[in-house]
Protein backbone atom coordinates (compact mmCIF):
# COMPACT_ATOMS: atom_id res chain seq x y z
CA UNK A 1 -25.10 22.85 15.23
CA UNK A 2 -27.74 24.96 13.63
CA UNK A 3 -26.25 24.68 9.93
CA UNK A 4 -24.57 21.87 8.22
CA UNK A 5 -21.37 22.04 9.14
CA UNK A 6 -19.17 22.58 5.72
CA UNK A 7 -16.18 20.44 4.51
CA UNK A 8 -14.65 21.42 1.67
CA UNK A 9 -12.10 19.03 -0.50
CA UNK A 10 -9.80 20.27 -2.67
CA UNK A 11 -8.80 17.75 -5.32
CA UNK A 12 -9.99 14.46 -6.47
CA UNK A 13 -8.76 11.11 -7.49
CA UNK A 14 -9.13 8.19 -5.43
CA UNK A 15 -8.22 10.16 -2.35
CA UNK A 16 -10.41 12.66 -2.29
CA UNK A 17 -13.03 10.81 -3.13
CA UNK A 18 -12.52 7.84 -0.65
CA UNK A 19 -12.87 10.98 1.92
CA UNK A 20 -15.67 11.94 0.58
CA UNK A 21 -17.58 8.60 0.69
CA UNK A 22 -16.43 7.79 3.87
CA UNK A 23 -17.48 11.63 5.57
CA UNK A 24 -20.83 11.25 3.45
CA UNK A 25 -21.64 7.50 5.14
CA UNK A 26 -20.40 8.35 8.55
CA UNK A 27 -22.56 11.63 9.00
CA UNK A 28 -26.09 12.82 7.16
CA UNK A 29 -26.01 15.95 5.06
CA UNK A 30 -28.46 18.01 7.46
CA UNK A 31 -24.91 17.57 10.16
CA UNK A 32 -22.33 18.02 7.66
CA UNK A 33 -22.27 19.54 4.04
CA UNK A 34 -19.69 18.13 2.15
CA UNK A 35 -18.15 19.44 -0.92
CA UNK A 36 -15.46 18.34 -3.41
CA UNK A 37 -13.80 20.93 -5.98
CA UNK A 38 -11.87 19.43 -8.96
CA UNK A 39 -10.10 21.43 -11.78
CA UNK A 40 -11.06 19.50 -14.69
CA UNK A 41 -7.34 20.12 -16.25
CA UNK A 42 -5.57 18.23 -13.95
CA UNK A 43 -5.10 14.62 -14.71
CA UNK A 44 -5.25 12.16 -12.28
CA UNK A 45 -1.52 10.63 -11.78
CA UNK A 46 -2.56 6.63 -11.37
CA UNK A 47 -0.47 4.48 -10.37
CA UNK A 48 -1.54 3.57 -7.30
CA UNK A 49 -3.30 0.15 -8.98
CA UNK A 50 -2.95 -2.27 -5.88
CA UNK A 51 -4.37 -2.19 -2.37
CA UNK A 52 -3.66 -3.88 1.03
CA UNK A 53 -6.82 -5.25 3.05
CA UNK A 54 -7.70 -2.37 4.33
CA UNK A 55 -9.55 -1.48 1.13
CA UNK A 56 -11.94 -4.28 1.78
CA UNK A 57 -12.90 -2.90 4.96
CA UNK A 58 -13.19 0.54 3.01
CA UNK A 59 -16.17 -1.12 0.80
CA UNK A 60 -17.62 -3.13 3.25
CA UNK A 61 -18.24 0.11 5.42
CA UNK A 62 -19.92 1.76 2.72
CA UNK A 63 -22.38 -1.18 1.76
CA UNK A 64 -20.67 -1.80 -2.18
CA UNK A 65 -20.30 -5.46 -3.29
CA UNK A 66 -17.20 -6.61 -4.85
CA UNK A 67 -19.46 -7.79 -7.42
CA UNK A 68 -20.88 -4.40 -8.29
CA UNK A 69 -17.73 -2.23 -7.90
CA UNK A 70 -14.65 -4.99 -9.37
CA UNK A 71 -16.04 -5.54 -12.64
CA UNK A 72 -16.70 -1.51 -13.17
CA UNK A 73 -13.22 -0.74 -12.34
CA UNK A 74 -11.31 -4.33 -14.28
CA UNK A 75 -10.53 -5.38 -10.62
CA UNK A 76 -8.65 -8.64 -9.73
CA UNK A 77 -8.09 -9.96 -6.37
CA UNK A 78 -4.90 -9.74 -4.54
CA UNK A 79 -3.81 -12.61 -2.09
CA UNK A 80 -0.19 -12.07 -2.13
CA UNK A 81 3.10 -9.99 -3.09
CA UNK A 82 6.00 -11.83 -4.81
CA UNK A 83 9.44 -10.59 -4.77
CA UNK A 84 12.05 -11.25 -7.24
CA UNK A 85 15.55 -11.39 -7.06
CA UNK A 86 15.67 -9.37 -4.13
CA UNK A 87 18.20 -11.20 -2.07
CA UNK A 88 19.97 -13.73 -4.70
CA UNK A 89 23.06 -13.85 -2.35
CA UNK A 90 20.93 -15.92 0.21
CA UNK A 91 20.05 -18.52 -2.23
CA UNK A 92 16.43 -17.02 -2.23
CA UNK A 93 15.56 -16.34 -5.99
CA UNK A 94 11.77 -15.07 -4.83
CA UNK A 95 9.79 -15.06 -2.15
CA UNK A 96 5.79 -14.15 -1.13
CA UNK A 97 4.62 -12.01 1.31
CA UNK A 98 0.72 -13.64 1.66
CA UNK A 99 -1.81 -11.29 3.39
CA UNK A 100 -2.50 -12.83 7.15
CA UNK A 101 -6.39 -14.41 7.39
CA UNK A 102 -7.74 -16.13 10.00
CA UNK A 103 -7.18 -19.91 9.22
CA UNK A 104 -3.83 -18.76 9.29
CA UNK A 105 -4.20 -18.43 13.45
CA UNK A 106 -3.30 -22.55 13.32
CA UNK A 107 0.13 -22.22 11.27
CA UNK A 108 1.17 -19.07 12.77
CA UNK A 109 3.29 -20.87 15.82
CA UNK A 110 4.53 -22.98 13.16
CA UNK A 111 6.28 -19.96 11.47
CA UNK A 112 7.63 -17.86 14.47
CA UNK A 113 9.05 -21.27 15.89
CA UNK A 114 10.78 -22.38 12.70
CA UNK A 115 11.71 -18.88 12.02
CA UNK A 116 13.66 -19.05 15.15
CA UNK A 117 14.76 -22.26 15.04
CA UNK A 118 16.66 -21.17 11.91
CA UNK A 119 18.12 -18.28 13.31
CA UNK A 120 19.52 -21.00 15.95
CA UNK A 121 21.21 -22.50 12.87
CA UNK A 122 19.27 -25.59 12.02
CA UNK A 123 17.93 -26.12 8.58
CA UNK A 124 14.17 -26.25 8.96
CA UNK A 125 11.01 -24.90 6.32
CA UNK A 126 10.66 -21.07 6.80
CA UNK A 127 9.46 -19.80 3.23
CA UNK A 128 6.58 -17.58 3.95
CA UNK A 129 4.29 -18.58 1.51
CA UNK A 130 4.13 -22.14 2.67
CA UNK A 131 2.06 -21.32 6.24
CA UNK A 132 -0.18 -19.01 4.91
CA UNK A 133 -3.55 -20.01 2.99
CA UNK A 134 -3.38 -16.89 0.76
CA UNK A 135 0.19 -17.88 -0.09
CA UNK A 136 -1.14 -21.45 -1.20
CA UNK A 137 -4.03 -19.73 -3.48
CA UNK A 138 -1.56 -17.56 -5.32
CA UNK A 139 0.75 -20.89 -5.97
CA UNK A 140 -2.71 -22.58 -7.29
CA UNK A 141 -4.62 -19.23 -9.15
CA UNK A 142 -7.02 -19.23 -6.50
CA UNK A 143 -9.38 -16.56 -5.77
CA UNK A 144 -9.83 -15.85 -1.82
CA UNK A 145 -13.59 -15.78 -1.85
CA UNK A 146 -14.97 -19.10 -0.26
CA UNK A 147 -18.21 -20.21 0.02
CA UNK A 148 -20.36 -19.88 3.46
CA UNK A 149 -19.24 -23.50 4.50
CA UNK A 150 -15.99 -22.08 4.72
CA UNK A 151 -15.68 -21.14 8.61
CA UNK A 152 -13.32 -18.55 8.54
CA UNK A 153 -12.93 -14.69 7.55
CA UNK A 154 -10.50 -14.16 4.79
CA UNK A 155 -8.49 -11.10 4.46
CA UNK A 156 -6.90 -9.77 0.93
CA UNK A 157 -6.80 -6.89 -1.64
CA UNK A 158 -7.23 -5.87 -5.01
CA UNK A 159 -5.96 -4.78 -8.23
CA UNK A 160 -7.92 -1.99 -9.95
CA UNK A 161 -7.56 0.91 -12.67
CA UNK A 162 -7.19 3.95 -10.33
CA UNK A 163 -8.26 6.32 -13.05
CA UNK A 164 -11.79 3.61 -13.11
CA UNK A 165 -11.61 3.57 -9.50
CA UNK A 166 -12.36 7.38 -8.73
CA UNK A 167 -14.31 7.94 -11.48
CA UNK A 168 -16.58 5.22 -9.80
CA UNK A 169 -15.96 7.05 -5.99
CA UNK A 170 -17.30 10.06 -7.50
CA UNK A 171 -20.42 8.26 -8.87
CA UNK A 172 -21.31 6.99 -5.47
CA UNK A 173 -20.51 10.11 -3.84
CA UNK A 174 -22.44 12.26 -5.58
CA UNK A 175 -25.37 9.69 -5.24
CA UNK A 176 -24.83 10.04 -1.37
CA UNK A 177 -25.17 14.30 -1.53
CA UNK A 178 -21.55 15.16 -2.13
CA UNK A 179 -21.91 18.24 -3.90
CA UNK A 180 -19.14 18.16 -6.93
CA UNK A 181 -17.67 21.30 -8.08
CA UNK A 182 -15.76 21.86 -11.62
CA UNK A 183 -13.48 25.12 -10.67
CA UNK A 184 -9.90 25.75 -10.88
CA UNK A 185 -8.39 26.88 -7.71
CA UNK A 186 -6.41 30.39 -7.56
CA UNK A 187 -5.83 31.04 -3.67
CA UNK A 188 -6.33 30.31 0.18
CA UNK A 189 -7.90 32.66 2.16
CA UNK A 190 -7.54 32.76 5.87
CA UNK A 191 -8.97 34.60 8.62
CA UNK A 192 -7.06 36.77 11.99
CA UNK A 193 -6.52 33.14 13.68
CA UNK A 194 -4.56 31.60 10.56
CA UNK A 195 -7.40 29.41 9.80
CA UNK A 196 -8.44 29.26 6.05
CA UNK A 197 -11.73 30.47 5.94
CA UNK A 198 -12.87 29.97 1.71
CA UNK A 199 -11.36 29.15 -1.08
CA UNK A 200 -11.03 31.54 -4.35
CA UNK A 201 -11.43 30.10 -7.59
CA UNK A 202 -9.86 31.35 -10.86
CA UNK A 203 -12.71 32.79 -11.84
CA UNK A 204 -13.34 34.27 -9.09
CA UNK A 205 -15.82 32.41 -7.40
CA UNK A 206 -15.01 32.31 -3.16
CA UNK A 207 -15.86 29.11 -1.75
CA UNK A 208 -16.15 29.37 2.18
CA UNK A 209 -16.06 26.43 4.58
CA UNK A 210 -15.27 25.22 7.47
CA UNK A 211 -12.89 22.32 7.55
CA UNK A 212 -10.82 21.34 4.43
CA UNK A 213 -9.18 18.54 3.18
CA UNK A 214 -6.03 18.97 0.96
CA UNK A 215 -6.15 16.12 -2.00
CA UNK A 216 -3.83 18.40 -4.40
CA UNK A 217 -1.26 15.60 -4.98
CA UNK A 218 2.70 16.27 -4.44
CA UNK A 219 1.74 20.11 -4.79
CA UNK A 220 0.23 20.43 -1.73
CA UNK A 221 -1.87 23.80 -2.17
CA UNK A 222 -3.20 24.16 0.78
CA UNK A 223 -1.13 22.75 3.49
CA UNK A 224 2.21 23.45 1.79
CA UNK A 225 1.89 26.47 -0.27
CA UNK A 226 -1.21 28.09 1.55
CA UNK A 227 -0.11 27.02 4.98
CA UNK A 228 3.64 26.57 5.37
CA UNK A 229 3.52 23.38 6.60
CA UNK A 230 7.16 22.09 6.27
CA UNK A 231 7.73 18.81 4.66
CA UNK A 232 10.17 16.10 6.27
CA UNK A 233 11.90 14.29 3.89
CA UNK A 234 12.92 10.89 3.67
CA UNK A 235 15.56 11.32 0.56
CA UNK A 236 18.59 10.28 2.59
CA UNK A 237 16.32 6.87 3.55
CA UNK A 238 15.16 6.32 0.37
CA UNK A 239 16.65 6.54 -2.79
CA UNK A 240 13.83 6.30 -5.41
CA UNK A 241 12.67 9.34 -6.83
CA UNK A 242 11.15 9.03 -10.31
CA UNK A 243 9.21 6.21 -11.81
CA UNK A 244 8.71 5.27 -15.31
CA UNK A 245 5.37 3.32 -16.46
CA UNK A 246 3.61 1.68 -19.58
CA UNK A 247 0.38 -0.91 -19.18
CA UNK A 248 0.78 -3.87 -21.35
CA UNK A 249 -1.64 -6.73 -22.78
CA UNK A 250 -3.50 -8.45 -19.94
CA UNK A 251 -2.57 -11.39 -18.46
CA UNK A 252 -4.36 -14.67 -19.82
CA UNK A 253 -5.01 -16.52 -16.18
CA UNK A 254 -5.22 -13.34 -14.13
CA UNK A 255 -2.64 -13.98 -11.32
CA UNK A 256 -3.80 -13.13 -7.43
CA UNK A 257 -0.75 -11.46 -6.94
CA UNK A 258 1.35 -8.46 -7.66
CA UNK A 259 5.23 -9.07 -8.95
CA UNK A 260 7.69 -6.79 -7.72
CA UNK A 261 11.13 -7.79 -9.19
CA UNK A 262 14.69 -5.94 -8.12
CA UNK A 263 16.33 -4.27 -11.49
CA UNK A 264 19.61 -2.21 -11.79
CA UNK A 265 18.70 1.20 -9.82
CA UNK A 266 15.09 0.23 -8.46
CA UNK A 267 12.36 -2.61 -8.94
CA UNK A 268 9.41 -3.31 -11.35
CA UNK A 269 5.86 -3.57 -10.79
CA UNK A 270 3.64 -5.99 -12.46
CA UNK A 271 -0.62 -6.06 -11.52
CA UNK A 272 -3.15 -8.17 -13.55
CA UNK A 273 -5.68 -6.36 -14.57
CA UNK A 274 -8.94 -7.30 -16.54
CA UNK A 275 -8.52 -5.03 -19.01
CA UNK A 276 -4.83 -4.75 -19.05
CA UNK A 277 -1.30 -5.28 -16.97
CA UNK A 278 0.11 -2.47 -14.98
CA UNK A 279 3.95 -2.03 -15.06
CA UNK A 280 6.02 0.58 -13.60
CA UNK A 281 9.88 0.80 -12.91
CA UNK A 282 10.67 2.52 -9.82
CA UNK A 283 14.16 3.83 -9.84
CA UNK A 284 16.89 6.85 -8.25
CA UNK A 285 17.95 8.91 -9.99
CA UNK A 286 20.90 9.08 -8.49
CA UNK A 287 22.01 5.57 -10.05
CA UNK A 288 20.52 5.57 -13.35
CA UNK A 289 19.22 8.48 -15.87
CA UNK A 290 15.62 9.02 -17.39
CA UNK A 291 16.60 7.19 -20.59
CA UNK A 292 18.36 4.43 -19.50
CA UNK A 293 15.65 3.56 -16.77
CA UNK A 294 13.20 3.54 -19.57
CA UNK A 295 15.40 1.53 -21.89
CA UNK A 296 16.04 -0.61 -18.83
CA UNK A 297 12.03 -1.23 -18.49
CA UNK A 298 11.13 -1.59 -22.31
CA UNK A 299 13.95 -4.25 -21.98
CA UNK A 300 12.42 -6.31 -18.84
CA UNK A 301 8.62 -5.68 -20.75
CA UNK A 302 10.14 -7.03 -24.22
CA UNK A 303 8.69 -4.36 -25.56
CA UNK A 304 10.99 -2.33 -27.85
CA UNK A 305 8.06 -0.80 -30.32
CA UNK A 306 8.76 3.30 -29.33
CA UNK A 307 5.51 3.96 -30.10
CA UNK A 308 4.16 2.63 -27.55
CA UNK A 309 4.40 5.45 -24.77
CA UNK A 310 5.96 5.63 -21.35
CA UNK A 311 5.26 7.97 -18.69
CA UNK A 312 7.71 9.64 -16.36
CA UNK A 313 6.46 10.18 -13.04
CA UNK A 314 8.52 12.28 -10.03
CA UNK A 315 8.25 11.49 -6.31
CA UNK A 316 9.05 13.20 -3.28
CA UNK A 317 9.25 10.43 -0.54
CA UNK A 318 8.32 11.51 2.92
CA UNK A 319 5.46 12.91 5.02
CA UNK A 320 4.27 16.59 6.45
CA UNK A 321 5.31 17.31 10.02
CA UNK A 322 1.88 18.30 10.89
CA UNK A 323 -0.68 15.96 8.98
CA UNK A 324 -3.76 18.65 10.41
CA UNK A 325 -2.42 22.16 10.85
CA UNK A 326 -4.86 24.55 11.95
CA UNK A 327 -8.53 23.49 10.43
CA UNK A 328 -6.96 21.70 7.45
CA UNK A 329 -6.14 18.24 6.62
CA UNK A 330 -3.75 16.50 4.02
CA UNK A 331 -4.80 13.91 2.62
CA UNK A 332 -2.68 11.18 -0.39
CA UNK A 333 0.31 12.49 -1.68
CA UNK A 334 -0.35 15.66 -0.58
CA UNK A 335 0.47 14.38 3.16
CA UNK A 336 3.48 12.67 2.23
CA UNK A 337 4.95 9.08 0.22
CA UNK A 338 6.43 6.06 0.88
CA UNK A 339 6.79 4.74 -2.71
CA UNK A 340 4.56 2.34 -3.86
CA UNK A 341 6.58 -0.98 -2.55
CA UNK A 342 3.81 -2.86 -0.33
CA UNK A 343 0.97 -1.04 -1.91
CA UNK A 344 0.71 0.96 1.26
CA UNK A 345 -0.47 4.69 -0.83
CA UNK A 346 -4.41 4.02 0.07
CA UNK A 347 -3.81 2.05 2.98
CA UNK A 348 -2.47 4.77 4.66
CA UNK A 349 -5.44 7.54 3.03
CA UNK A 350 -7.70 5.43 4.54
CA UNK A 351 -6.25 5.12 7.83
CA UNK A 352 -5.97 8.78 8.07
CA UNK A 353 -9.78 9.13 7.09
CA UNK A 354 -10.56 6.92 9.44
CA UNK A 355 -8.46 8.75 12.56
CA UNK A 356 -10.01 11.94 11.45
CA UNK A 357 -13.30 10.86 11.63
CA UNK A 358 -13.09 9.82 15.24
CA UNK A 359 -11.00 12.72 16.59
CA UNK A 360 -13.83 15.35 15.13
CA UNK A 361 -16.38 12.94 16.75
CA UNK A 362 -15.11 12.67 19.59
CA UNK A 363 -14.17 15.99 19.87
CA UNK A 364 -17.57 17.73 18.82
CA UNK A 365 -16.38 19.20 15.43
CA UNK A 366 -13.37 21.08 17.25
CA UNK A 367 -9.75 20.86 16.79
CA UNK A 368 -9.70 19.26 20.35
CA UNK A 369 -8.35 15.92 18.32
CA UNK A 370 -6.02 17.94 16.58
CA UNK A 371 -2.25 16.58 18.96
CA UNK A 372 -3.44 12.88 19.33
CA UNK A 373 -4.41 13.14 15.76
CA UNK A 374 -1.01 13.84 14.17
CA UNK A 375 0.58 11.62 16.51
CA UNK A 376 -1.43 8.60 15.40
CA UNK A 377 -0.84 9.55 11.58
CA UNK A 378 2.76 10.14 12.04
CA UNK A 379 3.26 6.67 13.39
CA UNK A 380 1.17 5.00 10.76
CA UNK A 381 4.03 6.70 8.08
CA UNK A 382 7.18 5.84 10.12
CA UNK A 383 6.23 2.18 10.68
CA UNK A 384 5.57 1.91 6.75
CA UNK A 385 9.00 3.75 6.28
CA UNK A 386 10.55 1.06 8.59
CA UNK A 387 9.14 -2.00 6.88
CA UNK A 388 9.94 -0.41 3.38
CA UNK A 389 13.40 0.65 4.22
CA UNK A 390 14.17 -3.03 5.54
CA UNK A 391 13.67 -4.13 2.06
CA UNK A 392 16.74 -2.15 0.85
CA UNK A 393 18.58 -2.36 4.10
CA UNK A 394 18.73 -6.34 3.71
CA UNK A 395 19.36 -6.90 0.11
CA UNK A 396 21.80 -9.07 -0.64
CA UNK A 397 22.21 -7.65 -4.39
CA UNK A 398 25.69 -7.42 -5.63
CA UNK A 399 27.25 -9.72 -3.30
CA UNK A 400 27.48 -12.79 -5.52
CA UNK A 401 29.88 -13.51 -8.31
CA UNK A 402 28.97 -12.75 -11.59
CA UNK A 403 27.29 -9.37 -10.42
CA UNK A 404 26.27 -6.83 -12.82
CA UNK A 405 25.96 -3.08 -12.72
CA UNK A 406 23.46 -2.67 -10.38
CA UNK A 407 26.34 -3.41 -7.12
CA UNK A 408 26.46 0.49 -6.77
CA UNK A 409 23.02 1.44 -5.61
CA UNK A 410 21.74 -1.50 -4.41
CA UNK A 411 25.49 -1.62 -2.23
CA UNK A 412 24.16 2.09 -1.50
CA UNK A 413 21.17 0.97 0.26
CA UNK A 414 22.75 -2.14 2.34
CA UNK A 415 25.09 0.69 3.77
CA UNK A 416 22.86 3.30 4.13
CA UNK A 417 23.95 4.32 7.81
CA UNK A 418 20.26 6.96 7.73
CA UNK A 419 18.43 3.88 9.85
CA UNK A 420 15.73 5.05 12.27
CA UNK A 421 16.82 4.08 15.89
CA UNK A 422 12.90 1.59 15.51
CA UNK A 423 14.09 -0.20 12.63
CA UNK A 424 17.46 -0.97 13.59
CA UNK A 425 16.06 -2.09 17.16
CA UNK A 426 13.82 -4.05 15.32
CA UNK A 427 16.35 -5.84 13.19
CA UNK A 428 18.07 -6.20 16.58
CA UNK A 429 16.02 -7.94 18.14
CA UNK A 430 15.54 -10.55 15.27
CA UNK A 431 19.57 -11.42 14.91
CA UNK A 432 19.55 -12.05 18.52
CA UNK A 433 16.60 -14.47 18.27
CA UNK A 434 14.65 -12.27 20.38
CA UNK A 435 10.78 -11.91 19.58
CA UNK A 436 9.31 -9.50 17.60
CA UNK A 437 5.98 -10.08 19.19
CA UNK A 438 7.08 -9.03 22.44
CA UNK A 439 9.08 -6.26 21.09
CA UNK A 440 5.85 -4.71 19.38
CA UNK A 441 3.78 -4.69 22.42
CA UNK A 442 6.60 -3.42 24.56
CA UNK A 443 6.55 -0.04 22.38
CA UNK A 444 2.30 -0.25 22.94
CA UNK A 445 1.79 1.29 19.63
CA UNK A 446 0.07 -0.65 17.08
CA UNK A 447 2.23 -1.54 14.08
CA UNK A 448 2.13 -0.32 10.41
CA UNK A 449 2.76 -4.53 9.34
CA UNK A 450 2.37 -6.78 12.46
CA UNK A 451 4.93 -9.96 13.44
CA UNK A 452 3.59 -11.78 10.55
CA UNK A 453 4.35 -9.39 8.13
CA UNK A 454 7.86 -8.54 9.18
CA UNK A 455 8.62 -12.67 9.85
CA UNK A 456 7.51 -12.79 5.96
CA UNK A 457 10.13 -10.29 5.29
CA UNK A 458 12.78 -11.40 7.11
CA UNK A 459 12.27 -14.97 6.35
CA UNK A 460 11.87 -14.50 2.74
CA UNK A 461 14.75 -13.08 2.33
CA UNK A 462 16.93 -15.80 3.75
CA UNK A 463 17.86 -13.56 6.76
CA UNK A 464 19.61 -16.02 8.89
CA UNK A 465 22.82 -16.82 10.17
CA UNK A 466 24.88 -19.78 8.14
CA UNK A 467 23.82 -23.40 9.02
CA UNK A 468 24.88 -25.18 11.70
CA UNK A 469 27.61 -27.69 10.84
CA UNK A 470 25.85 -30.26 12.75
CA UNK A 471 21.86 -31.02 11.90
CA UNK A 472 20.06 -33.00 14.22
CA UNK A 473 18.42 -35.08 11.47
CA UNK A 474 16.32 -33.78 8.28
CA UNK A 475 13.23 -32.25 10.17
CA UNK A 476 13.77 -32.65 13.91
CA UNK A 477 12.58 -29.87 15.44
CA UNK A 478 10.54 -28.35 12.25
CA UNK A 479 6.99 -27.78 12.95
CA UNK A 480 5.95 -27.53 9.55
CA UNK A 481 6.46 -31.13 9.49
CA UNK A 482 5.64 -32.21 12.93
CA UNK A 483 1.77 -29.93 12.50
CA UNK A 484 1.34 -30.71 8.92
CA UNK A 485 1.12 -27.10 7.96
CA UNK A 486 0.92 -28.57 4.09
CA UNK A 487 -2.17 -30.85 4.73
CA UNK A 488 -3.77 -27.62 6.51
CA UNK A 489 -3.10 -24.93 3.89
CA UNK A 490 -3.72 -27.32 0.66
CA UNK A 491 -7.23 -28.36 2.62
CA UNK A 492 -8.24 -25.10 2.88
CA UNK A 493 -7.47 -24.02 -0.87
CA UNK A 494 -9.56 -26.78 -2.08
CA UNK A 495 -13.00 -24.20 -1.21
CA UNK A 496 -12.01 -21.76 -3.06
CA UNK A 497 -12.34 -21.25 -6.88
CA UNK A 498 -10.19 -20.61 -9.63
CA UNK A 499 -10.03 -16.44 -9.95
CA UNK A 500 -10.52 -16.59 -13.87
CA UNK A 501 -13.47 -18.41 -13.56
CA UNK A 502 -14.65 -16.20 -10.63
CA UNK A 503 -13.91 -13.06 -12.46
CA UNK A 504 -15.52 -14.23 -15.44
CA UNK A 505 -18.71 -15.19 -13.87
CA UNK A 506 -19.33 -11.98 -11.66
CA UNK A 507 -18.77 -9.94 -15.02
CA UNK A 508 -22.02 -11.76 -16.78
CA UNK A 509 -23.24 -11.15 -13.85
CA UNK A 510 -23.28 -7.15 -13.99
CA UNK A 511 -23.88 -7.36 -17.82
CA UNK A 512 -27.14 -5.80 -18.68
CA UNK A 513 -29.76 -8.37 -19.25
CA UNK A 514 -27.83 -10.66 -16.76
């Protein structure tokens, strides 16, 4: 190319500005120009406060220390996801779904074998977050940073401020030669082959380029409105479609896991923060109105002082049908939801950063990348949908005595009969004691969660058939037991320190004068 070639991002936030890092680190400004234009009116929505471990990879590709970017944005470290009262019919009050790290290699036969064993009927260990060192480090209020004696890789996420987080992005960005503009956008304009060819500003100002990256949010500006790209919904799938949040005092010993607890039309969020907790009540409005969700949350909080605010928040749940449509990209909520169960919101912005950046590599800056592109996204969003949806699908809500008002929508989602043809062969082959291992490599795409995830899932929430009238004997036949998963997990938490006392120390550490 004789000029830079120019990529121009519309919007900001954490989105646009992980883009921006990650086009800015993979190619030098003389190659590619890269722009970012943010109205200044338009608040950042922020509630995306938790990540999966892709976000580790995110910062390790880009050369920032946890130490230097954590403290800035009140960050906490995330081994595990606990879910309450999810499936209280299968005598399973919570459960933990622990992020997979390599130790966890030794236990893993443990847990597929005992997870079938018990779908054979015979009462063996199969809670999730006894195999799984992560799991182990939430129970103690462990951090998962080790020291180099430790001779494995451990994976895990984070809890952050989102509004901290992309202020921070920008920081870097613009340190790296991302050119930040403050302008309000008015229009798209496009050339004879439909391809937007600048953007127009409200004042004016006509801003060409020639790629751009749509980080408007749920308004979609550019690949919506300015494009036409239609929108498939997953309404009929899932239910939840508003959200209602309020931060509360931080947490005194800074847990290493997010809580996620099932309330009348939806579930709660709790992440440890630094600075502060997050909370948010995800809900349908179908099942419950704006006011009662809120007086349903103030009530689960304990907080009944009106004066401290709530926000309402709106979601549309589903994806684009074309993620790149002619020399645009969307990009966050602009390109679709899934809710914000599993923290899966960034995971999936980064993956699609990530595919983008090798198809125009590969393909010389053309939209030669443009089919195998979409495809790739597109399956990244349906197998989130799939895991998320089995969350609803399986409840076991409202089927014990003494149930309370949430039966209806929580029965709503058990019957849902809107199952993708994957998930239900999914669930298939686990009630016939088939393996889900084999089953994911049969369909030779890679998963969204892999076996361990979904084995978390399922096992968690007690999905097995009754007992067996007869037992063999307490144990026979349970590898947890027989390979002394409990020696294994509770040797490997004793390297790793207390998170408090990690987070505490690493903030001194960035202190100036430190």
């Amino acid at each position: 190319m004789d000029k830079p070639w120019r990529i121009l991002i519309l919007g900001g936030g954490t989105a646009g500005w992980m883009a921006a890092n990650l086009f800015a680190k993979q190619w030098p400004s003389e190659q590619v120009q890269i722009t970012l234009i943010e109205a200044p009116e338009i608040p950042i929505i922020g509630v995306g406060e938790g990540s999966t471990p892709s976000l580790k990879r995110f910062f390790k590709t880009l050369d920032i220390p946890e130490r230097e970017w954590m403290p800035e944005c009140q960050a906490t470290y995330k081994t595990n996801i606990r879910f309450v009262d999810w499936s209280p019919a299968s005598g399973v009050s919570d459960y933990s779904h622990p992020f997979y790290s390599q130790p966890d290699v030794f236990n893993e036969r443990a847990f597929f074998t005992n997870c079938r064993t018990r779908r054979l009927g015979l009462n063996v260990v199969t809670e999730p977050e006894r195999f799984f060192v992560n799991g182990e480090l939430a129970r103690q209020g462990k951090a998962p940073v080790a020291p180099k004696s430790f001779p494995f890789h451990m994976e895990y996420g984070y809890h952050f401020d989102s509004q901290l987080l992309g202020r921070y992005l920008a920081r870097v960005a613009a340190a790296r030669g991302v050119v930040h503009r403050q302008a309000t956008f008015a229009q798209v304009l496009r050339n004879n082959a439909g391809d937007i060819s600048a953007l127009q500003t409200r004042a004016g100002d006509v801003i060409d380029g020639d790629f751009f990256i749509d980080c408007t949010g749920f308004a979609s500006l550019l690949m919506q409105q300015g494009l036409g790209v239609p929108f498939r919904s997953y309404a009929q799938q899932l239910f939840n479609d508003s959200a209602v949040v309020m931060p509360s005092a931080a947490a005194q010993h800074f847990p290493v896991e997010t809580r996620s607890t099932a309330l009348t039309a939806g579930w709660c969020w709790h992440i440890p923060l630094m600075h502060r907790s997050g909370n948010g009540y995800v809900y349908s409005s179908q099942f419950i109105s704006k006011d009662q969700a809120e007086a349903e949350f103030r009530a689960h909080l304990g907080v009944s002082d009106s004066a401290q605010e709530c926000r309402h928040l709106k979601m549309r749940v589903g994806q684009l049908e074309q993620h790149w449509a002619y020399n645009c990209v969307g990009l966050g909520l602009s390109q679709g939801f899934i809710e914000p169960l599993e923290a899966t919101a960034l995971h999936l912005v980064q993956l699609t950063i990530e595919a983008l950046i090798d198809a125009l590599d590969q393909h010389q800056f053309t939209c030669g990348g443009r089919e195998q592109f979409n495809r790739t996204v597109n399956n990244h969003f349906e197998g989130v949908r799939d895991y998320i949806l089995a969350h609803y699908k399986l409840n076991t809500r409202g089927l014990v005595n003494g149930a309370g008002d949430d039966a209806g929508y929580w029965r709503a989602n058990r019957d849902n009969k809107h199952m993708p043809e994957s998930l239900l062969q999914l669930l298939d082959v686990w009630f016939r004691c088939g393996d889900l291992e084999a089953e994911f490599a049969q369909r030779k795409i890679k998963p969204a969660f892999n076996a361990a995830s979904w084995h978390c899932l399922l096992a968690g929430y007690g999905a097995f058939p009754p007992l067996a009238p007869n037992q063999p004997g307490l144990g026979k036949g349970d590898l947890y037991r027989e390979c002394e998963v409990a020696n294994f997990v509770e040797g490997c938490a004793l390297n790793f320190p207390l998170h408090k006392a990690l987070l505490m120390n690493d903030r001194k550490l960035t202190e100036p004068g430190s």
